[in-house]
C-alpha atoms as a PDB file:
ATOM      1  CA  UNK A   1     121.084 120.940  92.808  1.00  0.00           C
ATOM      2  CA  UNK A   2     117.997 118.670  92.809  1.00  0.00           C
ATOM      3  CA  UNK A   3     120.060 115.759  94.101  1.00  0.00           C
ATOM      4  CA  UNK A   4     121.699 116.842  97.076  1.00  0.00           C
ATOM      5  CA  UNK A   5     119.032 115.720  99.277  1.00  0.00           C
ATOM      6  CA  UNK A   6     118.699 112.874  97.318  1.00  0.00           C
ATOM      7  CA  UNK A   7     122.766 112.076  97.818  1.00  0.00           C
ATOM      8  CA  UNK A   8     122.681 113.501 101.391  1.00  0.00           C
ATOM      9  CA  UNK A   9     120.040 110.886 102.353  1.00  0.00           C
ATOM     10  CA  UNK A  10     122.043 107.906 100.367  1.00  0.00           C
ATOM     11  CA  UNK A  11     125.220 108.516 102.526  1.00  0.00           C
ATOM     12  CA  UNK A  12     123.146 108.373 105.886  1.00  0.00           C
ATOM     13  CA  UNK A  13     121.319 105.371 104.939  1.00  0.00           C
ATOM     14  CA  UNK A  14     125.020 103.747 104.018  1.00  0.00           C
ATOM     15  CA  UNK A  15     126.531 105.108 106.561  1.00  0.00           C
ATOM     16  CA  UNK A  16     124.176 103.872 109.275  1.00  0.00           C
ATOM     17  CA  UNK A  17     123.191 107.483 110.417  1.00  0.00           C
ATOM     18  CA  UNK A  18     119.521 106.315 109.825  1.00  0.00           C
ATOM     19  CA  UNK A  19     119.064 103.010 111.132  1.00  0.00           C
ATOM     20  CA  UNK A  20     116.118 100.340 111.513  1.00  0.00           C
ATOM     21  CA  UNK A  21     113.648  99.573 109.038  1.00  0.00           C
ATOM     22  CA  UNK A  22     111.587 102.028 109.279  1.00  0.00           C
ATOM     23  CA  UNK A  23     113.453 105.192 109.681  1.00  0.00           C
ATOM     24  CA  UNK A  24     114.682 103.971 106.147  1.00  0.00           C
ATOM     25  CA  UNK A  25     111.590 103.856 104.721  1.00  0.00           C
ATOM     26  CA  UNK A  26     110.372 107.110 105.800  1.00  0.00           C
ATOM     27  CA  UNK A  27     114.329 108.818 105.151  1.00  0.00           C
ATOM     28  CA  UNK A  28     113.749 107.165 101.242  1.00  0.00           C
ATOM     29  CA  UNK A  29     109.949 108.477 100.727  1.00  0.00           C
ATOM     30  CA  UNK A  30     110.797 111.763 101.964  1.00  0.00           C
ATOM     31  CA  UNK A  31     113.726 112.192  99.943  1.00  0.00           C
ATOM     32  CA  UNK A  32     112.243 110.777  96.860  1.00  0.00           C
ATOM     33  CA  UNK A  33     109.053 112.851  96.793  1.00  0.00           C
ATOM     34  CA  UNK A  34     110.992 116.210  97.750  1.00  0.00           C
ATOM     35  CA  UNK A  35     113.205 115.110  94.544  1.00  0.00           C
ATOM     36  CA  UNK A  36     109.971 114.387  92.630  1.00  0.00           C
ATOM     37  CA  UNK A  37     108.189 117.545  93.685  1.00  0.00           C
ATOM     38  CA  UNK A  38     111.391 119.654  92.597  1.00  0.00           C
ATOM     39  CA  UNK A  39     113.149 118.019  89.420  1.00  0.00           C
ATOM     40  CA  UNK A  40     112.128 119.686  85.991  1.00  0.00           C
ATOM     41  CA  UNK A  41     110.643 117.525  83.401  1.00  0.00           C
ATOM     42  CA  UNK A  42     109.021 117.873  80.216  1.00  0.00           C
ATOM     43  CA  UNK A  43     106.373 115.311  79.981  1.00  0.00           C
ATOM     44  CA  UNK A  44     105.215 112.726  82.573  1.00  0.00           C
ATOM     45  CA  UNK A  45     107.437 109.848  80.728  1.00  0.00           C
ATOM     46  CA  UNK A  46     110.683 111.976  81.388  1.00  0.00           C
ATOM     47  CA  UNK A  47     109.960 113.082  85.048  1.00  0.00           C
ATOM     48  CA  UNK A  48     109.028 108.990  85.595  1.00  0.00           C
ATOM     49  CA  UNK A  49     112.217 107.767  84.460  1.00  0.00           C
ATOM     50  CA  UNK A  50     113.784 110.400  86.618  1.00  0.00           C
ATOM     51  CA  UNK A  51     111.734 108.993  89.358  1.00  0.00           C
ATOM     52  CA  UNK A  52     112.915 105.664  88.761  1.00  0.00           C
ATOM     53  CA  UNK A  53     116.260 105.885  88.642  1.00  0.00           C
ATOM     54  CA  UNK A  54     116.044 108.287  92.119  1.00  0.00           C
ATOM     55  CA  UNK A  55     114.153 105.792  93.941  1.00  0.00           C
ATOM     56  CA  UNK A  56     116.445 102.630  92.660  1.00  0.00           C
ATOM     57  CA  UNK A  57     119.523 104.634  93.743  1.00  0.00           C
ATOM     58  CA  UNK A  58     118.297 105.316  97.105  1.00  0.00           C
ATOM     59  CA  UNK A  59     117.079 101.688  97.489  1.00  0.00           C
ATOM     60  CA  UNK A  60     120.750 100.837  96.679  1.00  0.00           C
ATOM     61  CA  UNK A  61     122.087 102.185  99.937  1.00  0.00           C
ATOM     62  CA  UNK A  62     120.638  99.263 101.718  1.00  0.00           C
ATOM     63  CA  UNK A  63     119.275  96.979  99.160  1.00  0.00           C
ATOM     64  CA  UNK A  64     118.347  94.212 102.262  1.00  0.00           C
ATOM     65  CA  UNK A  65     115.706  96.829 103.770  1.00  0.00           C
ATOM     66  CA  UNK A  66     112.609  95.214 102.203  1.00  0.00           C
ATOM     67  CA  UNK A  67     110.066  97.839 103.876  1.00  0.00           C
ATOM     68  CA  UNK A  68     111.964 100.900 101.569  1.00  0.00           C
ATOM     69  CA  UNK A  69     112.089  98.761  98.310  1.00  0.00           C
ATOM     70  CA  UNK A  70     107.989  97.855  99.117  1.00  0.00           C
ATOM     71  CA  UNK A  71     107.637 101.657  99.790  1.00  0.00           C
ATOM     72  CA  UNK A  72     108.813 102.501  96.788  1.00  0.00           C
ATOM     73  CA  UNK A  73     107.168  99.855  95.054  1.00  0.00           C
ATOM     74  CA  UNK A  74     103.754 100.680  96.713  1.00  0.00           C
ATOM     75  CA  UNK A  75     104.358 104.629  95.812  1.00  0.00           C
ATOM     76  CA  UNK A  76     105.458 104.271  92.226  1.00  0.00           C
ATOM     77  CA  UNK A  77     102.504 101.291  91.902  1.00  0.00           C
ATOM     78  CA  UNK A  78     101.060 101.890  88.232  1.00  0.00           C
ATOM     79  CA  UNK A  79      97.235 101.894  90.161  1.00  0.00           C
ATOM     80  CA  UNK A  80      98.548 105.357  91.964  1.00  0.00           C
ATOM     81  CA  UNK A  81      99.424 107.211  88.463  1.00  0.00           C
ATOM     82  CA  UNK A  82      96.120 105.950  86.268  1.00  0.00           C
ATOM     83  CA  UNK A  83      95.281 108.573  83.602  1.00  0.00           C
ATOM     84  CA  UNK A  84      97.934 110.662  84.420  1.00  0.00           C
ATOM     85  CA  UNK A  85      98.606 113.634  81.649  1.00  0.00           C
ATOM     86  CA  UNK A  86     101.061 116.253  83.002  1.00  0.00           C
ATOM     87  CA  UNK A  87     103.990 116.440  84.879  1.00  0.00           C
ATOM     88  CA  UNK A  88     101.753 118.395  87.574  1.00  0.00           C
ATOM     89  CA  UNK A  89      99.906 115.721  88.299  1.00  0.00           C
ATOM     90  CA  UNK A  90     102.270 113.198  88.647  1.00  0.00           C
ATOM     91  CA  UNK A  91     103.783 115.181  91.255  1.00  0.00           C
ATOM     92  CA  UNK A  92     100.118 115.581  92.994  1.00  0.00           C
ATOM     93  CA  UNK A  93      99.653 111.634  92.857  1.00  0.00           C
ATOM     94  CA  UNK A  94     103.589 111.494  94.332  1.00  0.00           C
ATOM     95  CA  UNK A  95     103.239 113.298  97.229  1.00  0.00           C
ATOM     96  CA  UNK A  96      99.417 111.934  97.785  1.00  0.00           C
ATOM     97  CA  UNK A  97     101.019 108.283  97.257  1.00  0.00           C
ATOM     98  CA  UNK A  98     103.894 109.090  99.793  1.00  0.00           C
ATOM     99  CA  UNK A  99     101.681 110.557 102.922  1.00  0.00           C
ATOM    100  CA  UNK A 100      99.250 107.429 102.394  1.00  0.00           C
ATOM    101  CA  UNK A 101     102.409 104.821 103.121  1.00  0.00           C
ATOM    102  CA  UNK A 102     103.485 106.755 106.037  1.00  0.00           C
ATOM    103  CA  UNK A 103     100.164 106.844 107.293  1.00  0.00           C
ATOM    104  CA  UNK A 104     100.493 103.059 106.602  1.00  0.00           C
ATOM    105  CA  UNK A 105     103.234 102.402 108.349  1.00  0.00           C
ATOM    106  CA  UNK A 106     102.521 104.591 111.259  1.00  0.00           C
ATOM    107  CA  UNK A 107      98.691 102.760 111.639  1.00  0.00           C
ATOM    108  CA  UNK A 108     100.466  99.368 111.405  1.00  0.00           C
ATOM    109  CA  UNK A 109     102.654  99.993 114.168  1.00  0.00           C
ATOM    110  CA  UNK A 110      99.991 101.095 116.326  1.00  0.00           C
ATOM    111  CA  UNK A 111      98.219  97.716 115.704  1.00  0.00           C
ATOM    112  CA  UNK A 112     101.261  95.783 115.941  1.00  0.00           C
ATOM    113  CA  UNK A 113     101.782  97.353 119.629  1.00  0.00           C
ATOM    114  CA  UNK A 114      98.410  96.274 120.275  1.00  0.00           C
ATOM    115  CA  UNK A 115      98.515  92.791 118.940  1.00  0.00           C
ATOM    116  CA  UNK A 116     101.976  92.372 120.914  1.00  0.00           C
ATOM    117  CA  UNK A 117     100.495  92.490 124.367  1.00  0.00           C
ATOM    118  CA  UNK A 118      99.008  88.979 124.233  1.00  0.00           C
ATOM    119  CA  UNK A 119     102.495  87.792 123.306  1.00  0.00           C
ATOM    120  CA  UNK A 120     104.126  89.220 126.175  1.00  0.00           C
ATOM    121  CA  UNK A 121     101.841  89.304 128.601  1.00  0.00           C
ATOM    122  CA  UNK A 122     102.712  86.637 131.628  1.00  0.00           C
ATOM    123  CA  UNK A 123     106.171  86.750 129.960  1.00  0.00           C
ATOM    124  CA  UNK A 124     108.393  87.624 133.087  1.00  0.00           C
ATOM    125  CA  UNK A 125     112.318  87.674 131.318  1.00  0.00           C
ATOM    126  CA  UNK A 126     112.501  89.272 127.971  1.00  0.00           C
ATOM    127  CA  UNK A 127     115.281  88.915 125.580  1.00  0.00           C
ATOM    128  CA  UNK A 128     115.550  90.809 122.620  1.00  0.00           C
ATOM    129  CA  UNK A 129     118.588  91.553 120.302  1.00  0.00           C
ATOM    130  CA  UNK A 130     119.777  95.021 118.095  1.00  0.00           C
ATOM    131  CA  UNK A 131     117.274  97.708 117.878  1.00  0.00           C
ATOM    132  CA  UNK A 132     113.955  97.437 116.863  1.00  0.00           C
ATOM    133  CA  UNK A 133     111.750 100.567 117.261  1.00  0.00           C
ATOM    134  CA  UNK A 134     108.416  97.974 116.933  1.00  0.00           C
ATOM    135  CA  UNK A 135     109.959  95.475 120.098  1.00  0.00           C
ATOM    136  CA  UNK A 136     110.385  98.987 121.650  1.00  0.00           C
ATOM    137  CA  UNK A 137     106.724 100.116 120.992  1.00  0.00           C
ATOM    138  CA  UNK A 138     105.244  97.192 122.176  1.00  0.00           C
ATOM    139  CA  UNK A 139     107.179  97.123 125.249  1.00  0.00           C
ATOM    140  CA  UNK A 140     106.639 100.208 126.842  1.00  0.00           C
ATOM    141  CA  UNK A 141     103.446 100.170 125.719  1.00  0.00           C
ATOM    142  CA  UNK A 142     103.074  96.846 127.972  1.00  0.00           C
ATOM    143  CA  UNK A 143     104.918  98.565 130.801  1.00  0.00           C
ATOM    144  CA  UNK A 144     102.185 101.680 130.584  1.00  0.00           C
ATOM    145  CA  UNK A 145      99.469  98.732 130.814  1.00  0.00           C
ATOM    146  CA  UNK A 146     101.054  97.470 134.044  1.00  0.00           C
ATOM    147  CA  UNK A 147     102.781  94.028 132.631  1.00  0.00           C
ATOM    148  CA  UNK A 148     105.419  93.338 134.877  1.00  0.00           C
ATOM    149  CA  UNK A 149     108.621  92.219 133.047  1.00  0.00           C
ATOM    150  CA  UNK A 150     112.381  92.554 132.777  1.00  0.00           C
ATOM    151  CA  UNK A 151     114.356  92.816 129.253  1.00  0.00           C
ATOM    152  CA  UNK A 152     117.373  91.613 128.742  1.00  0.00           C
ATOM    153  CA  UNK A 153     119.020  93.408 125.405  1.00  0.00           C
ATOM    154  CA  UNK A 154     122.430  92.438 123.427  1.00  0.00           C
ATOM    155  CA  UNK A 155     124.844  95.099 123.235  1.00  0.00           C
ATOM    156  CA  UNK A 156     125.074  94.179 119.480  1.00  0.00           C
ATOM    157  CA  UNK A 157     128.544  94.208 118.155  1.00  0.00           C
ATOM    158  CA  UNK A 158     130.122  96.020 115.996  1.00  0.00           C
ATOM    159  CA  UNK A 159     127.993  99.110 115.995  1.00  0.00           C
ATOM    160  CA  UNK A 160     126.332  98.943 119.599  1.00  0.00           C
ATOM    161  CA  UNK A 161     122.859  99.391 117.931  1.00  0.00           C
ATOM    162  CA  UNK A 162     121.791  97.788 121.183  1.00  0.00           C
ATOM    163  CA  UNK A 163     122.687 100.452 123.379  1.00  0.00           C
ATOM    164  CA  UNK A 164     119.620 102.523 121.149  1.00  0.00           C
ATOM    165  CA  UNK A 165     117.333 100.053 122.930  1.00  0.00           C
ATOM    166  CA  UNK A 166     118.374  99.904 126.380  1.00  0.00           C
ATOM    167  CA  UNK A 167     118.468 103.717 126.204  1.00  0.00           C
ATOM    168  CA  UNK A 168     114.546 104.077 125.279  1.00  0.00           C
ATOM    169  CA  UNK A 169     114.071 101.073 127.506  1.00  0.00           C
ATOM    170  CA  UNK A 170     115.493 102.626 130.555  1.00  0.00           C
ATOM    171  CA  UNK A 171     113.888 105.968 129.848  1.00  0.00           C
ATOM    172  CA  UNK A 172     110.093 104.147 130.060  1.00  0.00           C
ATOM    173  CA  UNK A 173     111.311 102.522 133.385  1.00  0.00           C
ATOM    174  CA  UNK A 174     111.469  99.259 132.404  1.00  0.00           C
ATOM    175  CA  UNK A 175     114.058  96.677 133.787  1.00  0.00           C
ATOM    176  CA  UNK A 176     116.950  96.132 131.673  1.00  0.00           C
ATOM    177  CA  UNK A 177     120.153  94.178 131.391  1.00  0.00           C
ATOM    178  CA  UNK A 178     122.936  94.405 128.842  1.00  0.00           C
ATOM    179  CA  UNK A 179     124.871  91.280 128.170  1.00  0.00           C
ATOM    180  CA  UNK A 180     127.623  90.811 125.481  1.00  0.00           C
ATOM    181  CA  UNK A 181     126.271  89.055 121.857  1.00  0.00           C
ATOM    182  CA  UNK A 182     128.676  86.446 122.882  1.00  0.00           C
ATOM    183  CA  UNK A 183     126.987  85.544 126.318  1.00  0.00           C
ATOM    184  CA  UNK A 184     123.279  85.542 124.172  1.00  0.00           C
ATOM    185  CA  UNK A 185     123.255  81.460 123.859  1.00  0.00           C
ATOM    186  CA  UNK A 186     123.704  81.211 128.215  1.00  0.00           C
ATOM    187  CA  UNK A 187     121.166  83.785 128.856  1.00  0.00           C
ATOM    188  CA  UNK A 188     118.720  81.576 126.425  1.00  0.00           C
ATOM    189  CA  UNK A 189     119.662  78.716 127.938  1.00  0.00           C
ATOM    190  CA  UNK A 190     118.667  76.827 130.718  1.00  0.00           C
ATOM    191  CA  UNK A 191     122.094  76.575 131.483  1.00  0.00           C
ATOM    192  CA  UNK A 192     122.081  80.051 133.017  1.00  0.00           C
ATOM    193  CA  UNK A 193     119.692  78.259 135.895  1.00  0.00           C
ATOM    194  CA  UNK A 194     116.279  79.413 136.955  1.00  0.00           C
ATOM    195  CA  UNK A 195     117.583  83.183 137.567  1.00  0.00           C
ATOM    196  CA  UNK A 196     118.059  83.967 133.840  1.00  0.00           C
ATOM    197  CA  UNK A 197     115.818  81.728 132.364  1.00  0.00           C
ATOM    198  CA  UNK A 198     113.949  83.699 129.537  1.00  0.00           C
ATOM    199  CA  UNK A 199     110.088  83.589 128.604  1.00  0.00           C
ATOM    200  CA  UNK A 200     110.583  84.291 125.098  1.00  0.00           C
ATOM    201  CA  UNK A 201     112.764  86.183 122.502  1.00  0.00           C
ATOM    202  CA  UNK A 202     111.206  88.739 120.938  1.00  0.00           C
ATOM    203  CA  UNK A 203     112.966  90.786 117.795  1.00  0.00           C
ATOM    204  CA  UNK A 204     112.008  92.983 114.770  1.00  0.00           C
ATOM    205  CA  UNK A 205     112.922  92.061 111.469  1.00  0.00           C
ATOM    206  CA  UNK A 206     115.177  93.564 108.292  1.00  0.00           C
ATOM    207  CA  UNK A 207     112.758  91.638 105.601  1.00  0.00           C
ATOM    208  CA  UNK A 208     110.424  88.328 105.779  1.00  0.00           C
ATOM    209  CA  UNK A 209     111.140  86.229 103.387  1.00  0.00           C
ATOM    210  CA  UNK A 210     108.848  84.215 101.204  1.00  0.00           C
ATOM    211  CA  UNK A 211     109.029  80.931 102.996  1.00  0.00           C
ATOM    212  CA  UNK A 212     108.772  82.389 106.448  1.00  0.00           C
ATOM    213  CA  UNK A 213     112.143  82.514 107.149  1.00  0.00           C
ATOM    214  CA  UNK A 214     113.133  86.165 108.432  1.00  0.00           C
ATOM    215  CA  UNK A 215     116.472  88.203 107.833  1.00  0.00           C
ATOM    216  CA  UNK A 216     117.590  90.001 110.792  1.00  0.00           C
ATOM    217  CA  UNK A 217     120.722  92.041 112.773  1.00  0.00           C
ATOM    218  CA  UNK A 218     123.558  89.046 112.552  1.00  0.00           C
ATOM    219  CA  UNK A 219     123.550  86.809 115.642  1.00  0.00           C
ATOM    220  CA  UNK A 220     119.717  86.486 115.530  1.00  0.00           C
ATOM    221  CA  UNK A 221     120.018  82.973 113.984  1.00  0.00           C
ATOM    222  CA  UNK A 222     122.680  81.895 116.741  1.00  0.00           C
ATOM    223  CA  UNK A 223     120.289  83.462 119.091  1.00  0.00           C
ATOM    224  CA  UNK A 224     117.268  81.405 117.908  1.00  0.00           C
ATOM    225  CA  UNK A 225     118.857  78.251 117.778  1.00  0.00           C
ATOM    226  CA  UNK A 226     119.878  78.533 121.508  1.00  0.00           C
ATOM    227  CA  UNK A 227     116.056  79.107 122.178  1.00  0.00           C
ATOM    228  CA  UNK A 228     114.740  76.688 120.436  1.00  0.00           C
ATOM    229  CA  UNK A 229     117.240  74.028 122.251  1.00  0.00           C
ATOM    230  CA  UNK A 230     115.778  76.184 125.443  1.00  0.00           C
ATOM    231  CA  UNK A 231     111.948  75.523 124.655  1.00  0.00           C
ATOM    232  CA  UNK A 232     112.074  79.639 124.972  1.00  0.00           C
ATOM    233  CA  UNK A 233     109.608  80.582 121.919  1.00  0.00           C
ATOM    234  CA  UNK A 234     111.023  82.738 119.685  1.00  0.00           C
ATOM    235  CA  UNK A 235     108.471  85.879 117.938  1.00  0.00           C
ATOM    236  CA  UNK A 236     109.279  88.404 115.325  1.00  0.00           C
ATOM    237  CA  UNK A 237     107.635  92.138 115.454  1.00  0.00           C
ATOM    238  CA  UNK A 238     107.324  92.986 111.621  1.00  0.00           C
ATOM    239  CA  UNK A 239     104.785  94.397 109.710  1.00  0.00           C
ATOM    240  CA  UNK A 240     103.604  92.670 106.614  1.00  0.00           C
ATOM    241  CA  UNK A 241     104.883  95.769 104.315  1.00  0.00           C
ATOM    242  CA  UNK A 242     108.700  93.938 105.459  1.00  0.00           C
ATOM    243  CA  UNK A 243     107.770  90.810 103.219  1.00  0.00           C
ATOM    244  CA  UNK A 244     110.663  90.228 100.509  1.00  0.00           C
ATOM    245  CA  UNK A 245     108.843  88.197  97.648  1.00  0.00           C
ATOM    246  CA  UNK A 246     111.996  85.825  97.456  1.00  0.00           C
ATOM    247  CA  UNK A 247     112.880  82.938  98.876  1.00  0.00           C
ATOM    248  CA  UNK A 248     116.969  84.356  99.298  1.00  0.00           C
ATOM    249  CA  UNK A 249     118.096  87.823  99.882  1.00  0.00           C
ATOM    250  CA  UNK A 250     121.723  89.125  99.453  1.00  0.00           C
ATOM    251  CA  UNK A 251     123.118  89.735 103.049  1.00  0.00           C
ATOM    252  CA  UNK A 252     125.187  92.946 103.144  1.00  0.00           C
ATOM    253  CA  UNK A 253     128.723  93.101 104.183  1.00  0.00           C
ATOM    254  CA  UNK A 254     129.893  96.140 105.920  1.00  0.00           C
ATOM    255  CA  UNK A 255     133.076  97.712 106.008  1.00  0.00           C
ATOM    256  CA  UNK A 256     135.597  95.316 107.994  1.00  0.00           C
ATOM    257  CA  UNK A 257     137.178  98.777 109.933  1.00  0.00           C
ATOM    258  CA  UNK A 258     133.666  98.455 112.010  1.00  0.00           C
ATOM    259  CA  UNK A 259     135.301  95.782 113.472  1.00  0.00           C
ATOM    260  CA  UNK A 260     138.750  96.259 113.492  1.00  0.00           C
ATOM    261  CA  UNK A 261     140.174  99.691 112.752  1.00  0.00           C
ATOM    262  CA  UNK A 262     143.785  99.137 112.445  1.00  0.00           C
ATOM    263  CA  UNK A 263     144.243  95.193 111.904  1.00  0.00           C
ATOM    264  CA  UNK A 264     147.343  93.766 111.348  1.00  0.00           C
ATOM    265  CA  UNK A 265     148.353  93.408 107.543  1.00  0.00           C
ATOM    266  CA  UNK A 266     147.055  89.828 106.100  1.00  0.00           C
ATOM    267  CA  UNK A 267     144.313  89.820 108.589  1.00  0.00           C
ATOM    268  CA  UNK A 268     141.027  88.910 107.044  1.00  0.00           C
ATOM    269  CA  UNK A 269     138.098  90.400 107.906  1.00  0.00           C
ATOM    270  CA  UNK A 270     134.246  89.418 107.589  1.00  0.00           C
ATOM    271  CA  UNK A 271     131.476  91.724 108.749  1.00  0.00           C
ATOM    272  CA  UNK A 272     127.847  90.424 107.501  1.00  0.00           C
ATOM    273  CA  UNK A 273     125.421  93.271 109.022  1.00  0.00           C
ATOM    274  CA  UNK A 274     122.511  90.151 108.821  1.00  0.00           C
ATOM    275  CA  UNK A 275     121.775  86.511 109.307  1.00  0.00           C
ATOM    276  CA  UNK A 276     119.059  84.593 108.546  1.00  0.00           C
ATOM    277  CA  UNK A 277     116.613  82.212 110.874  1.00  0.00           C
ATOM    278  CA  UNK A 278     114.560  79.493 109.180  1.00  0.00           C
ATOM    279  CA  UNK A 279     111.370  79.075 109.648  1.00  0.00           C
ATOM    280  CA  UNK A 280     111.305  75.824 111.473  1.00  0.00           C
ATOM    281  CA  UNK A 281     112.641  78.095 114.472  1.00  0.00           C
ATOM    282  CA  UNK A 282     110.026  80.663 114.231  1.00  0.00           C
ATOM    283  CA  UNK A 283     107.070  80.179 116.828  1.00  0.00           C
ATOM    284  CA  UNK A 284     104.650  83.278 115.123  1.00  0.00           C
ATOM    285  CA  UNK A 285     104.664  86.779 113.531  1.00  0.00           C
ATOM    286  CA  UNK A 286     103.256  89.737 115.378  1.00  0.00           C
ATOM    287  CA  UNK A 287     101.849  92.118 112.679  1.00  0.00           C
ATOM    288  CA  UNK A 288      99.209  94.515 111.836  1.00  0.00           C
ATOM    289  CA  UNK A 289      96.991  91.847 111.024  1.00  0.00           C
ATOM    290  CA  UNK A 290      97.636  89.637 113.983  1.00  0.00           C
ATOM    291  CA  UNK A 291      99.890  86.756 115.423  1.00  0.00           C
ATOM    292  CA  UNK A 292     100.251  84.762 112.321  1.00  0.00           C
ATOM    293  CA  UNK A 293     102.261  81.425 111.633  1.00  0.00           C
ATOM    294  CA  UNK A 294     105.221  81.798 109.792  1.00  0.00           C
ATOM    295  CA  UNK A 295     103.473  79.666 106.600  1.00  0.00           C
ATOM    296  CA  UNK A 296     100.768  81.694 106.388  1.00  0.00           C
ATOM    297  CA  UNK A 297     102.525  84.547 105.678  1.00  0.00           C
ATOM    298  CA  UNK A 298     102.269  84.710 102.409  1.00  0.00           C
ATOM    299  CA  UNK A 299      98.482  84.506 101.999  1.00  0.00           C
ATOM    300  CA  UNK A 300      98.048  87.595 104.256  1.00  0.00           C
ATOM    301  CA  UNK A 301     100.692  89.829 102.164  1.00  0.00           C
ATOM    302  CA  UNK A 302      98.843  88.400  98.797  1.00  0.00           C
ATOM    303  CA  UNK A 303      95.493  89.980 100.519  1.00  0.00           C
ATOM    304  CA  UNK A 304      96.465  93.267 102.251  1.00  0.00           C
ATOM    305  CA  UNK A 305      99.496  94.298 100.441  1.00  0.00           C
ATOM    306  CA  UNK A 306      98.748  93.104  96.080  1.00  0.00           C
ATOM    307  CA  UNK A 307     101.386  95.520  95.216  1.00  0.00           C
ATOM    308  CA  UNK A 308     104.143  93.106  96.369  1.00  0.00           C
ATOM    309  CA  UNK A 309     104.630  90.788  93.590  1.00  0.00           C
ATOM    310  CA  UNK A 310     106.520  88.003  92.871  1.00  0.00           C
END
């Protein structure tokens, strides 16, 4: 009985029912501590392991999501459990440990909003791509400041995460246009002519990598190289909690009936859920700590997150 919510939340996570980043994060610290607060345990050691192997079976629903694996990692952190002689106390430090990181993660959103309207302020044409509750933050947050802009949003094949963002979007009054994932590379382009020509592409991010390099909704990296051949500066909304301590991550496939349902027999079928875009491509970072170059990622992470290690 103590892991139904624990199963219930691993099925929405893999099923997509709780999408972007963050709602992951907060879905897998909420599960974990209601587990932790409930499951019996005889000593501290057992109701640990316990812990463990909860927390590395929700992180297995969507083992690309770096912000829930550096939740976890910043919850279960040995610093958080110092001293630590019964099972009540563990479960004290637990639900202490999990409030601070949402606090965390709600604070740094706040100041990545903020540090966002430099970046798009005097940018008229806004592209963006998937959903990305940050991108979202900081935009109607520039529309309540009285930017003037128009977004132009992917519809973001095969699960039409994109239509998430034009919804919100459209709801805060702010310009928006829809345009297949196909039709991304024209709008980038200057081959669209001066009506569509875009001011910058802004998107969230799935994990940061340790080079600089960011993993993202698949078609970013198709996206970013038509920008870059555009001179259209590409930014990435991510707080530094997103930073994967590796220089690869494994890209998750998803089921190929996402894209095809019925497909005829022999048909092959690949569905990657993420791509990656290189660093070279990447103008700047907007996080809680500022607009920060892509190689000096790692020092800031090192400084205001030391729980992420190598």
């Amino acid at each position: 009985m103590f892991r139904v919510n624990l199963d219930k939340t691993y099925q929405q996570i893999k099923d997509v029912e709780i999408q972007g980043a963050t709602a992951v994060a907060e879905a897998t610290l909420l599960a974990l501590k209601k587990y932790g607060l409930k499951v019996p345990a005889n000593s501290p050691e057992e109701w640990f392991s316990k812990i463990r192997e909860a927390a590395d079976f929700l992180r297995s629903a969507r083992p690309t999501e770096a912000l829930a694996n550096n939740a976890v990692a910043s919850v279960l952190w040995e610093k958080n459990f110092d001293k630590i002689t019964t099972v009540a106390e563990a479960r004290n430090r637990l639900e202490k440990a999990v409030v601070d990181f949402l606090l965390l993660i709600s604070q740094g959103r706040d100041d990545i909003t903020a540090f966002g309207q430099e970046v798009i302020k005097d940018r008229h044409k806004i592209f963006t791509h998937c959903h990305s509750s940050t991108v979202i933050d900081i935009l109607i947050a520039g529309k309540k400041a009285g930017l003037q802009f128009e977004v132009f949003n992917t519809e973001t094949r095969p699960l039409f995460q994109g239509r998430i963002t034009a919804e919100r979007l459209v709801k805060a009054d702010i310009p928006v246009t829809m345009v297949k994932d196909s039709a991304a590379g024209f709008f980038l382009s200057d081959v669209s002519g001066q009506d569509y020509q875009m001011d910058i592409f802004l998107i969230g991010a799935d994990a940061i990598l340790k080079d600089g390099s960011v993993v993202n909704k698949i078609g970013s990296y198709g996206m970013a190289l038509g920008a870059r051949e555009a001179g259209v500066p590409i930014y990435i909304a991510a707080s530094l909690l997103k930073f994967h301590p590796q220089s690869q991550i494994e890209i998750e496939q998803r089921p190929p009936t996402e894209i095809w349902n019925h497909p005829p027999r022999g048909l092959q079928i690949l569905n990657y859920a993420f791509d990656w875009i290189p660093v070279e491509l990447i103008t700047g970072y907007i996080t809680e700590q500022g607009v920060i170059d892509p190689n000096q990622l790692k020092a800031a992470v090192n400084k205001h997150c030391p729980w992420i290690k190598d």
